[in-house]
Each structure stands twice: as structure tokens, then as C-alpha cells.
Protein backbone atom coordinates (compact mmCIF):
# COMPACT_ATOMS: atom_id res chain seq x y z
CA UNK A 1 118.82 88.78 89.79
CA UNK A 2 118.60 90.82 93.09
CA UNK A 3 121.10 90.83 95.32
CA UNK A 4 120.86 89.21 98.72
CA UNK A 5 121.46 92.33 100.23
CA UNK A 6 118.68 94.08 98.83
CA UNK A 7 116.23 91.02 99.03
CA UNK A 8 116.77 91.28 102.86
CA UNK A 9 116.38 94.95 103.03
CA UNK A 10 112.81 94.59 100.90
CA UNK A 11 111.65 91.89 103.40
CA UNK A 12 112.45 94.17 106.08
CA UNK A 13 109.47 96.34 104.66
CA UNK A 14 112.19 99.31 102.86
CA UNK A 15 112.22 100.36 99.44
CA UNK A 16 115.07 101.96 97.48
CA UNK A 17 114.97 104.25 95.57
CA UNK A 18 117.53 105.53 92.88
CA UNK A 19 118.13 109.39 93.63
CA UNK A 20 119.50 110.11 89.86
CA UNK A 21 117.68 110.50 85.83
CA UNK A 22 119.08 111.20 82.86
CA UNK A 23 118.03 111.19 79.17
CA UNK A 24 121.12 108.56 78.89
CA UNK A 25 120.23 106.40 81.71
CA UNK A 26 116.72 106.17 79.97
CA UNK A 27 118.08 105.63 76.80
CA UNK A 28 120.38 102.96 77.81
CA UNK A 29 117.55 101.26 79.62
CA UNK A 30 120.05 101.53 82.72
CA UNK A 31 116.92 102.57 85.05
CA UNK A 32 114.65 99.56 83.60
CA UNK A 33 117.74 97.68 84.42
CA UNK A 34 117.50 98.68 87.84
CA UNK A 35 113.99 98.02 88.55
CA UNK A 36 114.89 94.79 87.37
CA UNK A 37 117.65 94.16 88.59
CA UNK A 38 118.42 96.07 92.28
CA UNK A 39 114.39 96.42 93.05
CA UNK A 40 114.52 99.95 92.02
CA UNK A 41 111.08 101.24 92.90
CA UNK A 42 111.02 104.51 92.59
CA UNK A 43 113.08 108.11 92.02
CA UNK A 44 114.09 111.16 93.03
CA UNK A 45 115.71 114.59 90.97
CA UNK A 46 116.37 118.20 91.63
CA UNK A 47 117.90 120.76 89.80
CA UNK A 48 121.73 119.41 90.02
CA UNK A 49 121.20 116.40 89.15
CA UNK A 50 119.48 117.82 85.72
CA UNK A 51 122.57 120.23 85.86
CA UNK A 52 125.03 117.08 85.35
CA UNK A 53 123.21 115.54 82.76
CA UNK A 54 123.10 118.70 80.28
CA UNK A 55 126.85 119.33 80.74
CA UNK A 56 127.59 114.95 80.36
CA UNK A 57 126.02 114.64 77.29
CA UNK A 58 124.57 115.73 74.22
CA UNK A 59 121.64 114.13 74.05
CA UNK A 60 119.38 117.48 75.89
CA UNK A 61 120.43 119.37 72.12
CA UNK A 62 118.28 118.77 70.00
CA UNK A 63 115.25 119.34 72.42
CA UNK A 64 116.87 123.27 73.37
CA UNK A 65 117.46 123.52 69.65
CA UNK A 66 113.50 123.09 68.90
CA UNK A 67 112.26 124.72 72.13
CA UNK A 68 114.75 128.02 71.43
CA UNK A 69 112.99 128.68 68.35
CA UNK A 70 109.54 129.23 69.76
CA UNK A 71 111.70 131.37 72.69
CA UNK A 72 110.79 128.96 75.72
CA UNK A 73 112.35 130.76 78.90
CA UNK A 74 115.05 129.06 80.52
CA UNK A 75 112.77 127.56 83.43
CA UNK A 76 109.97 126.87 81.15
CA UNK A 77 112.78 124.53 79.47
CA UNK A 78 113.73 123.22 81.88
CA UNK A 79 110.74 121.93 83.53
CA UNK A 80 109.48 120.62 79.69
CA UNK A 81 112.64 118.96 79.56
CA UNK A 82 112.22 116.85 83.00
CA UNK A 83 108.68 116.26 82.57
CA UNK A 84 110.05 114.62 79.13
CA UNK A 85 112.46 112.48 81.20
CA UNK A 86 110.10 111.73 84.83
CA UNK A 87 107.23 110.91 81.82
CA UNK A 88 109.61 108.46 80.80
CA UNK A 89 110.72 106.96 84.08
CA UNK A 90 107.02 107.51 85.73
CA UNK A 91 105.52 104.98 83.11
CA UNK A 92 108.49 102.60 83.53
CA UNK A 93 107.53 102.85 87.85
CA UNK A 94 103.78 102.63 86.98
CA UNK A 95 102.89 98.81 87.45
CA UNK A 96 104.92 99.41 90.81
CA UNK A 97 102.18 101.92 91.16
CA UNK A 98 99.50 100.30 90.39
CA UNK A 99 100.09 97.01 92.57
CA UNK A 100 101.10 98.77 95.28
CA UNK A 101 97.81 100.89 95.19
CA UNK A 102 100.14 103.81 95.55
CA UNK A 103 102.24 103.42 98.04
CA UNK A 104 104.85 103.00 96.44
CA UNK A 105 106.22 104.12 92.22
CA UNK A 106 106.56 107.27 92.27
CA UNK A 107 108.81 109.94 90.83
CA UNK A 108 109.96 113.53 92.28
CA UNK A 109 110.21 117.25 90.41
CA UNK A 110 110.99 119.95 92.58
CA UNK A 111 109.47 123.68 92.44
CA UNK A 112 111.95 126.46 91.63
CA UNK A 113 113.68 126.53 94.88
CA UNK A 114 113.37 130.68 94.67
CA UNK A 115 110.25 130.13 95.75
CA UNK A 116 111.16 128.62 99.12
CA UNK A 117 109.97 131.51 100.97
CA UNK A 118 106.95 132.17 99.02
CA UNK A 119 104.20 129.98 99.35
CA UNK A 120 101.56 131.54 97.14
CA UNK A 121 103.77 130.94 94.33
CA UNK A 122 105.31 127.81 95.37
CA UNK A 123 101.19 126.19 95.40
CA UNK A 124 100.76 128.16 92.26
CA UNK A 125 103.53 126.51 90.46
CA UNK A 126 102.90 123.12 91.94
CA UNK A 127 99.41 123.11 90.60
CA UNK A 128 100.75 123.92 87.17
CA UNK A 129 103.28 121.06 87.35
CA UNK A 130 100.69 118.65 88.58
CA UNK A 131 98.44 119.34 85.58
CA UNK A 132 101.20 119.67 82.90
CA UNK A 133 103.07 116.52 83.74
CA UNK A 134 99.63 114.36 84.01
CA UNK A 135 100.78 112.03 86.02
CA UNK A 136 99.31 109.55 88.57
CA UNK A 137 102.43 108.69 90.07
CA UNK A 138 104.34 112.30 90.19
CA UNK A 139 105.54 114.17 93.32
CA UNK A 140 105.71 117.75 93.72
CA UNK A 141 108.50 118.63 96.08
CA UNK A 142 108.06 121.61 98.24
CA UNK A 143 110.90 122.15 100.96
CA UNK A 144 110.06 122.02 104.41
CA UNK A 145 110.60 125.52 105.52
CA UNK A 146 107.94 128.08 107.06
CA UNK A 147 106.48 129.31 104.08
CA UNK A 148 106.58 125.60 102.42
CA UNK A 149 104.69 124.34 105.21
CA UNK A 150 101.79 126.35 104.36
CA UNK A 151 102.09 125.57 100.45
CA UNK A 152 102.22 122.02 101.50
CA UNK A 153 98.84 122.23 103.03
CA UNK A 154 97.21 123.95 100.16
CA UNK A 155 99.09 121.81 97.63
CA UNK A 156 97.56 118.26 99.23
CA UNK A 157 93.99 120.17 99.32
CA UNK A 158 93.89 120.83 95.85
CA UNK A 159 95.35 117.22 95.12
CA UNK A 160 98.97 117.47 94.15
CA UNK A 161 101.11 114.96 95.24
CA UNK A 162 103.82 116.16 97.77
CA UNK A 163 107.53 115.12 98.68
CA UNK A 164 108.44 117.55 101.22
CA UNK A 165 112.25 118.16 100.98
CA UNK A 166 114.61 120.00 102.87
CA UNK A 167 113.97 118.36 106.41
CA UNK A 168 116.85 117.69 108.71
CA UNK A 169 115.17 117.76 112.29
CA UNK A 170 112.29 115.95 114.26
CA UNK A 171 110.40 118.94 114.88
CA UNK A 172 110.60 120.03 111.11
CA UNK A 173 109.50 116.64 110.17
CA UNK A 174 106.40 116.82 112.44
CA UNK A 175 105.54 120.52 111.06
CA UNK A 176 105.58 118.86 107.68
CA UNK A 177 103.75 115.55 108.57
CA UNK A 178 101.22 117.62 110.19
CA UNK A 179 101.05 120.49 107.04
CA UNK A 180 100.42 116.51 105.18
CA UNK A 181 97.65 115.97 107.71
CA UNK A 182 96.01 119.32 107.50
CA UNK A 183 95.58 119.56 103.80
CA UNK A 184 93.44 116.09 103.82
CA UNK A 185 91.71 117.41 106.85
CA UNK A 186 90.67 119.91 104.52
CA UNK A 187 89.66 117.19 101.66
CA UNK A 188 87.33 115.30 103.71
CA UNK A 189 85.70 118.21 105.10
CA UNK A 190 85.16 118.57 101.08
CA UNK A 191 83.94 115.04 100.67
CA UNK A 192 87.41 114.54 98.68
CA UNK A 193 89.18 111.27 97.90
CA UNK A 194 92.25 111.27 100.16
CA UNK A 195 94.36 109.13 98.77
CA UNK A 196 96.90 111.86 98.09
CA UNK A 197 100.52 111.02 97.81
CA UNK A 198 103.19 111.81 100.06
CA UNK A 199 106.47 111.47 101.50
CA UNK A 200 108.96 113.62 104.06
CA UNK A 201 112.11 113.54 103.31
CA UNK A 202 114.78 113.49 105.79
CA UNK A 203 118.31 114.58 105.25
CA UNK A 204 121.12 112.70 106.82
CA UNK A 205 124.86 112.75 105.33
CA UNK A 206 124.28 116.40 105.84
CA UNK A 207 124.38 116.51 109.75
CA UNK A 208 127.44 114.49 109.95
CA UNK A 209 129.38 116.67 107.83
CA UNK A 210 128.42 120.22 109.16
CA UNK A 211 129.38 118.97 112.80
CA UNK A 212 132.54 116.57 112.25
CA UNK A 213 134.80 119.57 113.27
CA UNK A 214 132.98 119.79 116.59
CA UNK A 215 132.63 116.40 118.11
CA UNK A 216 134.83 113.78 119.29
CA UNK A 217 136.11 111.27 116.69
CA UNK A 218 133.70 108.39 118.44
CA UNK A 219 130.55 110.54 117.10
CA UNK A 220 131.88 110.88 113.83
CA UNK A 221 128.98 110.08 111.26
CA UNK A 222 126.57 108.58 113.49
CA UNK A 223 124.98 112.04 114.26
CA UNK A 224 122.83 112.43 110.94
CA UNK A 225 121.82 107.73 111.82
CA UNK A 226 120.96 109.13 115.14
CA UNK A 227 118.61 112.27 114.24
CA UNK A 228 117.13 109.78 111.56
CA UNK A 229 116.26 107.68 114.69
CA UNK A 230 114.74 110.88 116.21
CA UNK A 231 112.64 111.72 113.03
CA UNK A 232 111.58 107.70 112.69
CA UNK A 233 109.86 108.06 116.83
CA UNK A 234 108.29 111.17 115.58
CA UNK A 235 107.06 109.29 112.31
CA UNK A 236 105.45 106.10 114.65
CA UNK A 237 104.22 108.28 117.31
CA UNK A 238 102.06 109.95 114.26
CA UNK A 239 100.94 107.04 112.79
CA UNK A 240 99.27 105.84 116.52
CA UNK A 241 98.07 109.24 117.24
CA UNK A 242 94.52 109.98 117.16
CA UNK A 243 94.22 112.42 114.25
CA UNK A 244 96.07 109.91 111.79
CA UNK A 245 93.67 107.27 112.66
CA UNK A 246 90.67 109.10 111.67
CA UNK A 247 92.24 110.34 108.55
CA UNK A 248 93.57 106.15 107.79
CA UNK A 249 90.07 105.16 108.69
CA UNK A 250 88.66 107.28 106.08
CA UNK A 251 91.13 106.23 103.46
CA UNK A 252 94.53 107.87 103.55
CA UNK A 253 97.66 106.22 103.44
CA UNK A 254 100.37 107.58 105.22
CA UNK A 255 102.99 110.01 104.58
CA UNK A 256 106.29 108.19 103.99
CA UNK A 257 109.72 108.81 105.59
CA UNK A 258 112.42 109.07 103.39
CA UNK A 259 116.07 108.71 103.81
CA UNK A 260 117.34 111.05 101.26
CA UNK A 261 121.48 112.70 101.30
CA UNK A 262 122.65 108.80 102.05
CA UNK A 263 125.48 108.58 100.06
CA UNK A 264 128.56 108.63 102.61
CA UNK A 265 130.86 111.87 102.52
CA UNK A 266 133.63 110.54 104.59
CA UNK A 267 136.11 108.62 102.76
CA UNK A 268 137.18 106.64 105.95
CA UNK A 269 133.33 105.93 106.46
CA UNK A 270 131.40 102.92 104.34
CA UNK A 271 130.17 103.42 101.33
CA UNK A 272 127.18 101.66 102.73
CA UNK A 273 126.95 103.46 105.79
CA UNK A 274 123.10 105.01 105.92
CA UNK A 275 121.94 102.24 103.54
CA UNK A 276 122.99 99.82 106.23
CA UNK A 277 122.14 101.76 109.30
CA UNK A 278 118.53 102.74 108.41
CA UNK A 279 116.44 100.15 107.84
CA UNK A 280 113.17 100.19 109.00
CA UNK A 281 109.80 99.25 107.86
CA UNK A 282 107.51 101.83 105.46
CA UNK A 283 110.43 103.78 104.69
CA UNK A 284 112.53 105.05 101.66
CA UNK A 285 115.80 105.61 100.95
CA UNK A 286 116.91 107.19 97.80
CA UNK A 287 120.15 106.68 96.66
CA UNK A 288 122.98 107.68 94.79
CA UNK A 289 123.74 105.19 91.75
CA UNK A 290 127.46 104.69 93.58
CA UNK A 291 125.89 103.74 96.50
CA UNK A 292 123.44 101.62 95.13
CA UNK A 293 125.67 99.32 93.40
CA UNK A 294 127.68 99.23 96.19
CA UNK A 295 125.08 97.87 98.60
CA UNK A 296 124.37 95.46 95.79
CA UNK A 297 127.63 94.08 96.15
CA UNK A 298 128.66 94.45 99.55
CA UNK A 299 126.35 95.46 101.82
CA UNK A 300 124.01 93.70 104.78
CA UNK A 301 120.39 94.21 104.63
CA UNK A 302 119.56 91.95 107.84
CA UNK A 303 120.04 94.53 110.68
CA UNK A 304 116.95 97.13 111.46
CA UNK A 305 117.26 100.58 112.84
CA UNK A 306 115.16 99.62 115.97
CA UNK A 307 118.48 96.93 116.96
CA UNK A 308 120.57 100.48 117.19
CA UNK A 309 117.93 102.52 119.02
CA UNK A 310 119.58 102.62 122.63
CA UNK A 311 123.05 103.61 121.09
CA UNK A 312 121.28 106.84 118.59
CA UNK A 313 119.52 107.85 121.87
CA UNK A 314 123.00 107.96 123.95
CA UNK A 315 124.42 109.70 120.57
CA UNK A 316 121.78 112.77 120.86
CA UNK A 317 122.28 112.87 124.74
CA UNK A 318 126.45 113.35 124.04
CA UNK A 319 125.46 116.10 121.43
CA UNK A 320 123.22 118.38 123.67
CA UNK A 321 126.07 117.76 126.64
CA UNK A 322 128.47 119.40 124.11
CA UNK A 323 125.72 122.19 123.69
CA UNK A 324 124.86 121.27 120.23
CA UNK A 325 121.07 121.39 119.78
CA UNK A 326 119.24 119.40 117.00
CA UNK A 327 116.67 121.80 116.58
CA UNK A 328 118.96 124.99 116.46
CA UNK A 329 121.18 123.28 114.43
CA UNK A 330 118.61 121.63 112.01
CA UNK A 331 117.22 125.07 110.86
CA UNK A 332 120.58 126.14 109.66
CA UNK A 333 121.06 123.31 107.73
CA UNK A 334 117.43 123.98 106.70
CA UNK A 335 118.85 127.52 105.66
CA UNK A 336 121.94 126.22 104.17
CA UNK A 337 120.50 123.25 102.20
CA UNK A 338 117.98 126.14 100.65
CA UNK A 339 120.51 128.57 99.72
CA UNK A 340 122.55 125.56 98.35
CA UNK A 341 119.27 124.37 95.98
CA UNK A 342 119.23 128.36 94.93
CA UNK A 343 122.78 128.42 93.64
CA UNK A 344 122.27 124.70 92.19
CA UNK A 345 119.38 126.33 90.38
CA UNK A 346 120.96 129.50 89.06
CA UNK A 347 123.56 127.32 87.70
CA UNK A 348 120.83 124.82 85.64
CA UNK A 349 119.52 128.42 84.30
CA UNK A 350 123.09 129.60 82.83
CA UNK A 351 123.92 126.30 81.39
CA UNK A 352 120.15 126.30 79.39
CA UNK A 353 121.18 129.46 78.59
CA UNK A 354 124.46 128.80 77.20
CA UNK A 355 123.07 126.01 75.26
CA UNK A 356 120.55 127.96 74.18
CA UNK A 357 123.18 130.64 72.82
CA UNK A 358 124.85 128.08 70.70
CA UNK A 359 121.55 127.43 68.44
């Protein structure tokens, strides 16, 4: 039975979304048991999270066994093993799909994040993804950063699903709802279908911890609730402008925000703290499994972002008086949450290969 918590937080027009797979939590039937049971409707990976799985368990062995003898590379692996596992999970979201004519049931894969600055081979590898996986209800994610903005366009064109990742400020979010906008531009120019999947995902645990050693105690983690205020204008000021209408009027559904980094850092904050504080309608939030259970239990689902809007915009307005700037400040996190994804990455390729040594 879902919790009250999360009942209120679905009539309030949200979905959750569990930011976690494993071959064990498929196994177990733990994710079927929290579509059913938390309202689960979709998922999210990346390269750590794979990471944590292959040094938890065993149960990744006997697939690197079989795929080292016909000398798979360590990314090809990889990316056979996670299609195994989102295959898994993506037929599990797909009546969610289905009913929701896809706007909602979907599961994320991310491109090698070495590829963040190269968008030729960032399209090329999400159109190889796309068609390997064959999936209806799969998203590509491409970060947000110059050269993804451009690979965004193309990928949308050619039909791949997109969750852009990696965004931290308004004026990156607009760059990528407008890379969203470009590439279906480009489809009905074509004559294309453009119902083409996509969300933008915004990154908010993030801001409060890379500035918590240069404001005041009072704007301690409500920074990263306030910029997600920011990006959710942006997001409604899109959705009324005149080159989204004539795109919706032809057929395409919008590009989602979602809340993504929302488990709290802060030991002295709530473990509920962006679940609670960002709730707003046609949105996601993907969540850590911790953080999801906790909501379940404890948390209050009744209380929408646009009650706090007054307060974020007085939060912003203290942070540019200190001389902190959202956008200046958003591109290094943009910088740093790439070069993060890079080392998470190069540490998923030496533990394949030190499994694969061991066959």
C-alpha cells in the first residue's frame, strides 16, 4: 500500500523516481516492489551506481566470465551488461509507459562521460545505444555542457530519447530545453513524428554543498531548493512561449524537469529535505533508495514549491549580495560534476577489468 506521503505528492502532479538498479534489486523483485508499493515510476543509473553493484555482489560473474571469452572490451561490457539490467527494469516500467502515452516509464543509460566534450561521438554513441537496447521507453543521457548541447539536438533529430544530465543553473537548463526544442524543429521540418522523449535534469544537493563554507548558517541548504525554483520559472516560461506551442500543437510533449542529486548531504539537514521542498506539477524527482523509504515513512507530500516561491527568490537575492553568481558558479559545478562522472567512469573500467582478470 502507498504511503500517504507519496499519494499526496502523486496528486500534486510529481512522480518519483528511484535513482538506483542492480542485478540484485531485480532479482529480489525489490524494484517491482517499489512500483508497487512507493509508486515507483520510473529510473535513473550512471556509471557509479553500476560501479557499486559489481563490487556488492557476485551476481555480474558469470556474465564477465562468458563475455571475456569472446574478448568484449571493458566498455562494450559494460554497456551489454546495463542494457541486460535497464531491459529488465524497462519492461517492468512499460505499462507505466504505455498508459501514460509516454510521459512517463522510462529508464536512463548514460554515454561514456569522456565524451562530454565531443559531440560527434557523443550522437554517434547514442545512436548505437538507442538501436542496441531496442527500447521504447529508454533514455539516452547526454550532459548538458557546450558540446552536449549540440549532440542533444542531433540526438532528438534522429529519434533517440534524451535525459540531459549535468544541469545545475537556469540558463544551462534553457540551453538544453531549447537544444530539446531545436532537434524536433528539425523533425517536423522532416514530416517526423515528434513524440520524442525527454527530460532535463537539474542538480540540487550539489549547490548546497559546494557553497556551505561561504554563506551564513540561515542559507544553509536552501541554495540548491532555491536555484531549483529558478530552473522551474525558466521551465513554465517555456512551456507558454510561442515556439513550444507550435511544437505541442503539432504533437510533442514536453521536456520534463527533473530533480535529480536529492538525497540530503548534511547530516543536521532532513533526510527528506528536496523530496519535501520540490514539489511541483510535471516534474521528477529521482531518488536515492534511503531517501525514498524515508519519505515513505516520514515525510509530507501536501506542500508545493510555488507556497515557498517568495522565500527562494529572497534566497538568490542574499547570494548575489554576497557576490556569488548562479551562473558563474553553476558552470563550475557543471565542470566539476563532469570531471567527477570521468573518474566514476575510469573506476567502472578497472573493476571490469579486474573481474575480467580473475576468469
Amino acid at each position: 500500500m502507498t504511503s500517504v506521503s507519496i499519494t499526496q505528492l502523486q496528486a500534486r502532479g510529481q512522480s518519483l523516481w528511484i535513482d538506483n538498479i542492480s542485478r540484485s534489486m531485480l532479482d529480489s523483485g525489490t524494484l517491482e516492489r517499489y512500483i508497487g508499493e512507493f509508486g515507483i515510476t520510473g529510473l535513473t543509473s550512471n556509471p557509479t551506481i553500476f560501479d557499486h553493484a559489481l563490487h556488492a555482489s557476485d551476481v555480474y560473474d558469470d556474465a564477465v566470465r562468458e563475455m571475456t571469452r569472446v574478448s568484449s572490451s571493458s566498455e562494450a561490457l559494460f554497456f551489454t551488461l546495463a542494457l541486460q539490467d535497464l531491459s529488465r527494469a524497462a519492461r517492468l516500467f512499460q505499462p507505466i509507459h504505455a498508459s501514460t502515452h509516454g510521459r512517463d516509464g522510462w529508464v536512463s543509460l548514460e554515454v561514456s562521460p569522456l565524451l562530454a566534450n565531443d559531440a560527434a561521438a557523443t550522437v554517434d554513441q547514442a545512436l548505437k545505444l538507442h538501436a542496441q537496447a531496442g527500447l521504447s521507453n529508454l533514455l539516452v543521457k547526454i550532459p548538458g555542457t557546450p558540446a552536449g548541447i549540440s549532440a542533444i539536438t542531433q540526438s532528438i533529430a534522429s529519434g533517440v530519447s534524451v535525459n540531459v544530465t549535468l544541469l545545475f543553473s537556469p540558463g544551462q537548463y534553457r540551453a538544453a530545453a531549447s537544444a530539446y526544442m531545436a532537434g524536433l524543429e528539425s523533425r517536423l521540418e522532416q514530416g517526423k513524428d515528434l513524440r520524442v522523449g525527454s527530460v532535463a535534469s537539474i542538480f540540487i544537493s550539489r549547490w548546497d554543498q559546494a557553497v556551505k563554507d561561504q554563506v551564513p548558517p540561515h542559507l544553509h541548504n536552501k541554495v540548491g531548493i532555491a536555484v531549483a525554483h529558478s530552473c522551474y520559472n525558466a521551465y513554465r516560461d517555456i512551456l507558454q512561449s510561442d515556439r513550444w506551442q507550435l511544437l505541442a500543437q503539432a504533437g510533442a510533449q514536453p521536456q520534463k524537469l527533473l530533480w535529480a542529486s536529492t538525497g540530503s548531504k548534511d547530516p543536521h539537514a532532513s533526510d527528506v529535505l528536496y523530496v519535501e521542498a520540490l514539489i511541483a506539477p510535471d516534474t521528477i524527482n529521482t531518488v536515492p533508495e534511503k531517501t525514498l523509504i524515508a519519505f515513505s515513512e516520514h515525510g509530507r507530500g501536501e506542500q508545493t514549491m510555488s507556497e515557498h516561491a517568495s522565500d527562494m527568490g529572497t534566497v538568490l537575492q542574499k547570494l548575489s549580495d554576497l557576490g556569488l553568481h548562479i551562473s558563474t558558479l553553476g558552470n563550475q559545478l557543471q565542470r566539476d560534476g563532469a570531471k567527477a562522472f570521468v573518474d566514476s567512469w575510469e573506476d567502472l573500467m578497472q573493476t571490469i577489468a579486474a573481474k575480467k582478470t580473475t576468469f
